[in-house]
N, C-alpha and C. Protein backbone atom coordinates (compact mmCIF):
# COMPACT_ATOMS: atom_id res chain seq x y z
N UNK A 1 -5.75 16.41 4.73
CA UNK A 1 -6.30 15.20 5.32
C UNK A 1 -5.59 15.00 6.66
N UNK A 2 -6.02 14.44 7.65
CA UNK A 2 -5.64 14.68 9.16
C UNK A 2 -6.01 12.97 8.92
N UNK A 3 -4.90 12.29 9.67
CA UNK A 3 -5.18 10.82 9.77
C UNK A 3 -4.85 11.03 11.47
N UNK A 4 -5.57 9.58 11.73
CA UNK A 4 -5.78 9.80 13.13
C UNK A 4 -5.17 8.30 13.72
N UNK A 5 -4.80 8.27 14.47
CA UNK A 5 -4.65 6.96 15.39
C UNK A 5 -4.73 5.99 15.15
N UNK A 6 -5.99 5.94 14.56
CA UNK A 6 -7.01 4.50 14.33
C UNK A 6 -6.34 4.05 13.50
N UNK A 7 -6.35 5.08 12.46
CA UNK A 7 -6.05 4.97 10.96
C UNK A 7 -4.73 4.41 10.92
N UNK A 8 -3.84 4.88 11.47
CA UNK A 8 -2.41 4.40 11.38
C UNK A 8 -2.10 2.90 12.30
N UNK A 9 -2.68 2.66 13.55
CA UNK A 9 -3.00 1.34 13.77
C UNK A 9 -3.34 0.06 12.84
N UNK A 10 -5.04 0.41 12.13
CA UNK A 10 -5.47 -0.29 11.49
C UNK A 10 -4.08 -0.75 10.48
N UNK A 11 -3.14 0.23 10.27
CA UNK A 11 -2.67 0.18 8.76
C UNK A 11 -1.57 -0.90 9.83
N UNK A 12 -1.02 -0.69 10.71
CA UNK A 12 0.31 -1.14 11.38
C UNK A 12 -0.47 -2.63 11.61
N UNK A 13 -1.88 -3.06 12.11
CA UNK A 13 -2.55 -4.45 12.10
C UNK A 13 -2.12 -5.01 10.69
N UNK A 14 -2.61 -4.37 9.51
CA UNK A 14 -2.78 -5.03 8.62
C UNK A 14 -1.20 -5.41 7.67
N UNK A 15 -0.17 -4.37 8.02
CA UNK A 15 1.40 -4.85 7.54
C UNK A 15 1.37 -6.12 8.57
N UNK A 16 1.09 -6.22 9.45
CA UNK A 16 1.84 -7.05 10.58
C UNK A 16 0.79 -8.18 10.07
N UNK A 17 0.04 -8.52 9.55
CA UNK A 17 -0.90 -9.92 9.18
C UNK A 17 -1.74 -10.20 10.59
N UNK A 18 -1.53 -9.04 11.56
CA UNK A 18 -2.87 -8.97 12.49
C UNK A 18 -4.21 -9.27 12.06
N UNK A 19 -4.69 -10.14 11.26
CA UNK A 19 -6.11 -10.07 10.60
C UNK A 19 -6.91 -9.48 12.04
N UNK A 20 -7.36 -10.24 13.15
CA UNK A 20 -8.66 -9.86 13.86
C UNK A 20 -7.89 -8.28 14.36
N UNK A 21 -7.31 -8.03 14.60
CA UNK A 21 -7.02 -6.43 15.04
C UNK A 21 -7.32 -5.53 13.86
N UNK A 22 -6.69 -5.83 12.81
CA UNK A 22 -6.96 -5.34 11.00
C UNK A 22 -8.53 -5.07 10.81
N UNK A 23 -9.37 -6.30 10.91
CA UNK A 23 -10.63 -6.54 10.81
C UNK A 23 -11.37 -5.54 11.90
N UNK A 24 -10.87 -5.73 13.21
CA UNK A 24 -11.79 -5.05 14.10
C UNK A 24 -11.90 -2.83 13.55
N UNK A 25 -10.27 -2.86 13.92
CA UNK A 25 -10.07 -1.72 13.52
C UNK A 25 -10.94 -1.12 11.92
N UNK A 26 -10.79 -1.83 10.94
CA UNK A 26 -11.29 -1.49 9.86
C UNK A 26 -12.54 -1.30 10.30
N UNK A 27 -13.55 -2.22 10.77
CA UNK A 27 -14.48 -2.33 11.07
C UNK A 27 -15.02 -1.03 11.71
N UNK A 28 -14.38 -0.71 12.92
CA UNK A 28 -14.27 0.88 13.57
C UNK A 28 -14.37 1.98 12.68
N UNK A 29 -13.67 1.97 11.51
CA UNK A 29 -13.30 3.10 10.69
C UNK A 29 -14.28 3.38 10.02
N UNK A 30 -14.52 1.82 8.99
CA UNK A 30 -15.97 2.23 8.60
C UNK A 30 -17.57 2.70 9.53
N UNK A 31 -17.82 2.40 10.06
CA UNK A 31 -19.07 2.75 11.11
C UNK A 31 -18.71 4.33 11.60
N UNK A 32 -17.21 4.93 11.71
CA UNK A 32 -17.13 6.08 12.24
C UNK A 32 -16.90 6.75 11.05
N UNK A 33 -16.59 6.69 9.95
CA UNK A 33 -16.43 7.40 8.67
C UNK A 33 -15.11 7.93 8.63
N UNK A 34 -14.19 6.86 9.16
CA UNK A 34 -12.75 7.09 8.89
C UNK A 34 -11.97 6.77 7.78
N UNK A 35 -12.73 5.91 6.67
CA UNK A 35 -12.33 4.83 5.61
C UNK A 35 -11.33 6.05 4.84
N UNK A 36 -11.74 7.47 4.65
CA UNK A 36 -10.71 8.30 3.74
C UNK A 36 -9.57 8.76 4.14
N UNK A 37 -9.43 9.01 5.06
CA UNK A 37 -8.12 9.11 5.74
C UNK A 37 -7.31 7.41 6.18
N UNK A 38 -7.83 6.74 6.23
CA UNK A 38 -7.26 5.36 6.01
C UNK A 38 -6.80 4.88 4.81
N UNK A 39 -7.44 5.40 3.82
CA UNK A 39 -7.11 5.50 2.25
C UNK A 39 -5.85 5.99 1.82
N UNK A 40 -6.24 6.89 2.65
CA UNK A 40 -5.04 7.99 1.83
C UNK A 40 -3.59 7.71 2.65
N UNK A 41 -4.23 7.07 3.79
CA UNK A 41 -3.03 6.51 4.73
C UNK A 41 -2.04 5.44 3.77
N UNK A 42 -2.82 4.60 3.18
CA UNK A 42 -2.32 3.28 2.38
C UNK A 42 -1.99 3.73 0.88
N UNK A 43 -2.19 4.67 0.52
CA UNK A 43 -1.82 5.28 -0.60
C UNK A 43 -0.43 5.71 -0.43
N UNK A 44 -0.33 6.24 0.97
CA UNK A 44 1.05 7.32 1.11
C UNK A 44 2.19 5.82 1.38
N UNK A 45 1.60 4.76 2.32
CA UNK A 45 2.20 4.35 2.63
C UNK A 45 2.83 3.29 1.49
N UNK A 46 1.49 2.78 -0.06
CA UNK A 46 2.23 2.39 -1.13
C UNK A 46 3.27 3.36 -1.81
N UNK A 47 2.62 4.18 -2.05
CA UNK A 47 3.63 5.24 -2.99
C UNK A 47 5.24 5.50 -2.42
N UNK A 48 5.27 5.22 -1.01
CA UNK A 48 6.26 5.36 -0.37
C UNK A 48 7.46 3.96 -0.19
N UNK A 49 6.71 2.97 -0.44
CA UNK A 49 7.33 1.55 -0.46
C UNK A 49 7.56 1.39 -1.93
N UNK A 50 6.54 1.74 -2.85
CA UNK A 50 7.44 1.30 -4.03
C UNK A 50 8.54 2.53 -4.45
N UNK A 51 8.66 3.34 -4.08
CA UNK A 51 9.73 4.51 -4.62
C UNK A 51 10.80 4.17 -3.34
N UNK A 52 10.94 3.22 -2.57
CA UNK A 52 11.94 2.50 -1.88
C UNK A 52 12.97 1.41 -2.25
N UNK A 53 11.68 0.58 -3.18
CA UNK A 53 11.92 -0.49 -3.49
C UNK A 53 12.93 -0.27 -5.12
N UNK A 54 11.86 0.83 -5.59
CA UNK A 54 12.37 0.88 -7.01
C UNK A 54 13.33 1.51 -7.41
N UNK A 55 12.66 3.42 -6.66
CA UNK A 55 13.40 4.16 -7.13
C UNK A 55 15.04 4.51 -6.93
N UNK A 56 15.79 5.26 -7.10
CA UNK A 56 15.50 6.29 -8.24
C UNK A 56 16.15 5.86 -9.60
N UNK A 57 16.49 4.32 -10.09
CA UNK A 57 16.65 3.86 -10.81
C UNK A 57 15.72 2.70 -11.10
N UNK A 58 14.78 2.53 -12.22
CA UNK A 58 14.03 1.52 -11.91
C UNK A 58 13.73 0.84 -14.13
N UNK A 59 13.24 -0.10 -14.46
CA UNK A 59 12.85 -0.55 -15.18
C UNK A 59 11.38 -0.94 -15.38
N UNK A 60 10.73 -0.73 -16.77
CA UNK A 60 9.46 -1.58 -16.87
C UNK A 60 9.57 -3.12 -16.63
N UNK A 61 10.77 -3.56 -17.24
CA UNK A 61 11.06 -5.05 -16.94
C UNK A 61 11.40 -5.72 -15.15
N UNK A 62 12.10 -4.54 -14.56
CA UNK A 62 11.72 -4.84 -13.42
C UNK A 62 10.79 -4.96 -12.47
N UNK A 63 9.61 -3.90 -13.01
CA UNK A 63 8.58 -3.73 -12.19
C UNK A 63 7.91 -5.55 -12.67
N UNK A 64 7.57 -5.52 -13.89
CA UNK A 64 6.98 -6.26 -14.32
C UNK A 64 7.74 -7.99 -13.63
N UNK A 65 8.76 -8.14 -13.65
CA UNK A 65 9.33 -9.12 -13.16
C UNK A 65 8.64 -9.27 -11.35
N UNK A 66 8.60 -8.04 -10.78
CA UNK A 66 8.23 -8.08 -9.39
C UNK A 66 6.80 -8.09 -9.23
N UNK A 67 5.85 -7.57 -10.12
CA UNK A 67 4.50 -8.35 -9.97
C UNK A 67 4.45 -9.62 -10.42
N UNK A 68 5.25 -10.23 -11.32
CA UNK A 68 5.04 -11.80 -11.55
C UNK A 68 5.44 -12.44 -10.00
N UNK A 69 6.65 -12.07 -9.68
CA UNK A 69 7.02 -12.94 -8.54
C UNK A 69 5.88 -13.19 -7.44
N UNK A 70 5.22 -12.07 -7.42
CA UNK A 70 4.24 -11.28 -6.03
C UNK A 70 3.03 -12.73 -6.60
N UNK A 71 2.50 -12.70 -8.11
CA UNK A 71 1.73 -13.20 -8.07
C UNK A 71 1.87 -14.84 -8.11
N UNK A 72 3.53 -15.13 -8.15
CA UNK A 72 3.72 -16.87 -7.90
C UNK A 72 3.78 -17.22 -6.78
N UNK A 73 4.09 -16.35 -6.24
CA UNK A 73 4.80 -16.85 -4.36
C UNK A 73 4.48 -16.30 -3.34
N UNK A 74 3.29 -15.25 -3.78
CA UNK A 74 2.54 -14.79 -2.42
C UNK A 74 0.97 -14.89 -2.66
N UNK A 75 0.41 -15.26 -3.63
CA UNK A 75 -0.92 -15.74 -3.92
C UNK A 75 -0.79 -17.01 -3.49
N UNK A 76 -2.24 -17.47 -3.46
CA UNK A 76 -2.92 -18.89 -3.64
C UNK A 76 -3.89 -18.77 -4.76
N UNK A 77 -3.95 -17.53 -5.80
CA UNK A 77 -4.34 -17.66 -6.65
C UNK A 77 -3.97 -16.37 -7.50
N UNK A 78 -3.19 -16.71 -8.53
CA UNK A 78 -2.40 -15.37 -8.86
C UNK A 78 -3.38 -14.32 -9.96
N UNK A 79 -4.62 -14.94 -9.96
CA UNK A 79 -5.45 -14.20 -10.82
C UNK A 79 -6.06 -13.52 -9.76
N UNK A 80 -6.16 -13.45 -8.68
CA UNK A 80 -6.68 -11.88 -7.73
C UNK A 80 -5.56 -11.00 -7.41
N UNK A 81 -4.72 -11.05 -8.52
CA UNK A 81 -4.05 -10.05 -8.69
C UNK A 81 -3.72 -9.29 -10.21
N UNK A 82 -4.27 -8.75 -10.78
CA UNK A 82 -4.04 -8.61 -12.45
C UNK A 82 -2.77 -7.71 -12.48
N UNK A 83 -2.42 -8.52 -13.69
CA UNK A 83 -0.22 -7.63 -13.37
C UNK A 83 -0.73 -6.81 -14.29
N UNK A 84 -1.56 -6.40 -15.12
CA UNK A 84 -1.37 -5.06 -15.95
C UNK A 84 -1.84 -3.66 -15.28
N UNK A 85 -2.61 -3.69 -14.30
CA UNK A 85 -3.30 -3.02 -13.06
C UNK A 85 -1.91 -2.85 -11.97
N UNK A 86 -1.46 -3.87 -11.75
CA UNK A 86 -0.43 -3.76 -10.50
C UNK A 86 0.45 -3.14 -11.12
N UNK A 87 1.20 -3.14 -12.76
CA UNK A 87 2.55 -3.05 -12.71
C UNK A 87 1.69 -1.17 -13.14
N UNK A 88 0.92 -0.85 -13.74
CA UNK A 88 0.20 0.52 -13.98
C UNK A 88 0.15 0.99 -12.78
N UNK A 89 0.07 0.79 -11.57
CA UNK A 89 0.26 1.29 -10.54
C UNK A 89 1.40 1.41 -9.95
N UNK A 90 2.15 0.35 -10.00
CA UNK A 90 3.55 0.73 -9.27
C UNK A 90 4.24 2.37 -10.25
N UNK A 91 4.00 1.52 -12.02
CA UNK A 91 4.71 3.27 -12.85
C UNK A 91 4.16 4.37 -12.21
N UNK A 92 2.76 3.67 -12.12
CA UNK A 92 2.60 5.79 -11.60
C UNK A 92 2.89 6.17 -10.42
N UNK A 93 2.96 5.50 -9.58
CA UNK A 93 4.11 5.88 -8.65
C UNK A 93 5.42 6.37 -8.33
N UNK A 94 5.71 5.88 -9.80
CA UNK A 94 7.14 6.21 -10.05
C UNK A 94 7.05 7.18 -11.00
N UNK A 95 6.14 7.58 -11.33
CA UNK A 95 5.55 9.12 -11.85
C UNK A 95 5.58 8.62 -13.48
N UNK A 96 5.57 7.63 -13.49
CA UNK A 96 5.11 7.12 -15.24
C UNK A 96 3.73 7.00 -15.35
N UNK A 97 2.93 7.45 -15.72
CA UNK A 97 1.74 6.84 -16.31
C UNK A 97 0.61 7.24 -15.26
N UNK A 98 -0.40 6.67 -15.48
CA UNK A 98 -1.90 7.36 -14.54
C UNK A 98 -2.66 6.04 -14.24
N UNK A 99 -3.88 5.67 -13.57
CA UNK A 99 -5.18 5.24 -13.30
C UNK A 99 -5.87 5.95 -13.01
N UNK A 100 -5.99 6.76 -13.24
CA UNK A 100 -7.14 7.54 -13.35
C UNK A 100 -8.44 6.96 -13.81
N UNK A 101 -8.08 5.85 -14.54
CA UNK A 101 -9.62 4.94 -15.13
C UNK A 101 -9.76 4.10 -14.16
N UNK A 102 -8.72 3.88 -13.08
CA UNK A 102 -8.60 2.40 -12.36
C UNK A 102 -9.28 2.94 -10.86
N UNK A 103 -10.36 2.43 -9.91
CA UNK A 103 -10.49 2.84 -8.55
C UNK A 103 -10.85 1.71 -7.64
N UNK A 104 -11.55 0.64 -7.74
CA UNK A 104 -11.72 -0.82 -7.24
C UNK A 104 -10.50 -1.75 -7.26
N UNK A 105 -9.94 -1.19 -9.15
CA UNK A 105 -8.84 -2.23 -8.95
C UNK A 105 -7.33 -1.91 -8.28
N UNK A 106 -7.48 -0.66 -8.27
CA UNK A 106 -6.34 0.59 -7.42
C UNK A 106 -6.24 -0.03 -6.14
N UNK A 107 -6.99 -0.26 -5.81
CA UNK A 107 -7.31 -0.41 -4.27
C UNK A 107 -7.31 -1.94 -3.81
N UNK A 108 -7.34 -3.02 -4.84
CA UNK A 108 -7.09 -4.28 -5.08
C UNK A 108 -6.05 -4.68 -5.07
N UNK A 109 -5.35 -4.33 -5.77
CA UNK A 109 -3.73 -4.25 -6.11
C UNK A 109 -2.66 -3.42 -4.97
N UNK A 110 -3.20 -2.71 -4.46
CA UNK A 110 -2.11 -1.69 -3.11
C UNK A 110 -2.63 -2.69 -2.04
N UNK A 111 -3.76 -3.56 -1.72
CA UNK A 111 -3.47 -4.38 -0.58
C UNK A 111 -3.02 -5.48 -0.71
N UNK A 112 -2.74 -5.89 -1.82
CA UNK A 112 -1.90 -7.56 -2.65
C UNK A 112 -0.83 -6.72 -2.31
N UNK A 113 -0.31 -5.63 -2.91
CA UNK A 113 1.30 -5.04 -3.36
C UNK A 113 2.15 -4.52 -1.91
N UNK A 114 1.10 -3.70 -0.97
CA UNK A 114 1.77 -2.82 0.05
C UNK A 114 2.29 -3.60 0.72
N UNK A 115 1.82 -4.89 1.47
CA UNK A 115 2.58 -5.37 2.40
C UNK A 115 3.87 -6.49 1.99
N UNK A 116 3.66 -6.74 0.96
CA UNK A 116 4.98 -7.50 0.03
C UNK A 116 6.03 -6.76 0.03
N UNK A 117 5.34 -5.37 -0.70
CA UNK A 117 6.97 -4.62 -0.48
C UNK A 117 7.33 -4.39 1.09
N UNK A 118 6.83 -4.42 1.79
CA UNK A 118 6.94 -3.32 3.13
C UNK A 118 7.69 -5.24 4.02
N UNK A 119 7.25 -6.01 3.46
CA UNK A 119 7.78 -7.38 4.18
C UNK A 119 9.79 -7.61 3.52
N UNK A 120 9.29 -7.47 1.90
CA UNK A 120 10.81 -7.16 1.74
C UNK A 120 11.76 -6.53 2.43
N UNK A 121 11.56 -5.13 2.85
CA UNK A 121 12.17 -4.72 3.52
C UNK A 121 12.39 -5.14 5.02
N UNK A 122 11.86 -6.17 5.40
CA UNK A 122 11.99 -6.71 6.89
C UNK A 122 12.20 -5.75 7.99
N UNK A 123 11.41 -5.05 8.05
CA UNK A 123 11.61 -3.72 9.42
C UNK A 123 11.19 -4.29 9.98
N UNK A 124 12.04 -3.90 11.55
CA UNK A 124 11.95 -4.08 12.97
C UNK A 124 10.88 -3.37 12.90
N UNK A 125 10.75 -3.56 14.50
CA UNK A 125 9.31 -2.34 14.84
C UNK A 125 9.55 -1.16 14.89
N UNK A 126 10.77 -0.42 15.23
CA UNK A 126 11.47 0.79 15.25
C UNK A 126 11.05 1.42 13.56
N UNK A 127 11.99 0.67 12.65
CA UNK A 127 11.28 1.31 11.29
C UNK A 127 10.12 1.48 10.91
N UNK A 128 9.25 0.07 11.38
CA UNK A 128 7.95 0.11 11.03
C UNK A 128 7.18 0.97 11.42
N UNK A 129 7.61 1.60 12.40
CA UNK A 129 7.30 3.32 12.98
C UNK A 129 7.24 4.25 12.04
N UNK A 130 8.70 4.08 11.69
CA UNK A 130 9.52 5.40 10.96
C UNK A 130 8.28 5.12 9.41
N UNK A 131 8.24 3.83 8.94
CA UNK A 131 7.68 3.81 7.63
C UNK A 131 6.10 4.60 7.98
N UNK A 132 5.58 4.32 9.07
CA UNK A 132 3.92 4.68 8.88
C UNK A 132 3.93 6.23 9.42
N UNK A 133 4.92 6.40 9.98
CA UNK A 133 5.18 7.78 10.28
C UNK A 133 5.16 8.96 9.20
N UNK A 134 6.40 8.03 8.23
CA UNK A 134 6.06 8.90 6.95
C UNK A 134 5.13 9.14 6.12
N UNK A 135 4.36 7.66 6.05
CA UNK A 135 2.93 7.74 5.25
C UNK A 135 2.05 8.47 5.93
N UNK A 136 1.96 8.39 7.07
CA UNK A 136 1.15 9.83 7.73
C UNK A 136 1.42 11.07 7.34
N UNK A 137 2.82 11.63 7.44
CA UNK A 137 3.30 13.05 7.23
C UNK A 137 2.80 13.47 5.63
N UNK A 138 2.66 11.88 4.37
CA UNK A 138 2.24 12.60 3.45
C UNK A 138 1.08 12.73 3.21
N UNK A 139 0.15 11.25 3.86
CA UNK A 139 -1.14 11.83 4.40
C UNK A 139 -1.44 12.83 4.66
N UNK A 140 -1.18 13.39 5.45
CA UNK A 140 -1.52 14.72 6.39
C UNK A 140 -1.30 16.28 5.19
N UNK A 141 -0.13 15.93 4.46
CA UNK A 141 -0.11 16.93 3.11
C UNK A 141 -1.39 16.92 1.94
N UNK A 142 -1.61 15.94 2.15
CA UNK A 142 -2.83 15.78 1.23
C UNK A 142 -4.47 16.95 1.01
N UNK A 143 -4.64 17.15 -0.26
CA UNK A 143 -5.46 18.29 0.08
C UNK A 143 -6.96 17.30 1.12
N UNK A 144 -7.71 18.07 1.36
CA UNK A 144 -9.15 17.29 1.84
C UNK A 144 -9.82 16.62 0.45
């Protein structure tokens, strides 16, 4: 998978709570048929924030404690976020478990989850480089 520019922009709008840059850009991606490499952009870039956050020591009780928090204090409604979906995604990230049944709500849950973790970590703009940099590099490993 080859991510491109756009793709890594859109993603750097949407950590940063740029909505109309987020929106426009997305907007771009879809009409040009960039949405899969933008995907896989936000995939690399979850998988990469929660094995930051968690790993290489981590708990079910912790994960589970950190989607409750996500869904008291960063919702305005903590049911558009389902914690048995979120915390199933953070494990398999952490190489426990699968969704393989999950693809709407996969994708529900990594835009509630990605920028929470990626805000915890409070990166300057310098890291916030280094972070989308990396989610590119594993982007870019990705088969087509």
């Amino acid at each position: 998978m080859l991510v491109t520019d756009e793709q890594v922009a859109a993603l750097r709008a949407y950590l940063v709570d740029d909505e109309e840059e987020s929106d426009r850009l997305i907007g771009y991606l879809e009409q040009s048929g960039g949405l899969d490499g933008f995907s896989a952009l936000f995939g690399s870039a979850f998988f990469d924030a929660v094995n930051r956050r968690f790993a290489p020591t981590w708990s079910v009780a912790e994960v589970v404690r950190f989607v409750a928090t996500v869904r008291a204090h960063h919702l305005a409604d903590p049911n558009d976020l389902d914690p048995l979906n979120a915390e199933r995604l953070i494990r398999t990230a952490l190489g426990d478990g699968s969704v393989d049944d999950l693809d709407d709500e996969i994708r529900a849950a990594q835009m509630i989850l990605l920028p929470v973790l990626i805000h915890e970590e409070q990166p300057n703009p310098v890291a916030l480089e280094d972070i989308l940099a990396q989610a590119r590099r594993r982007a870019n490993s990705l088969p087509l």
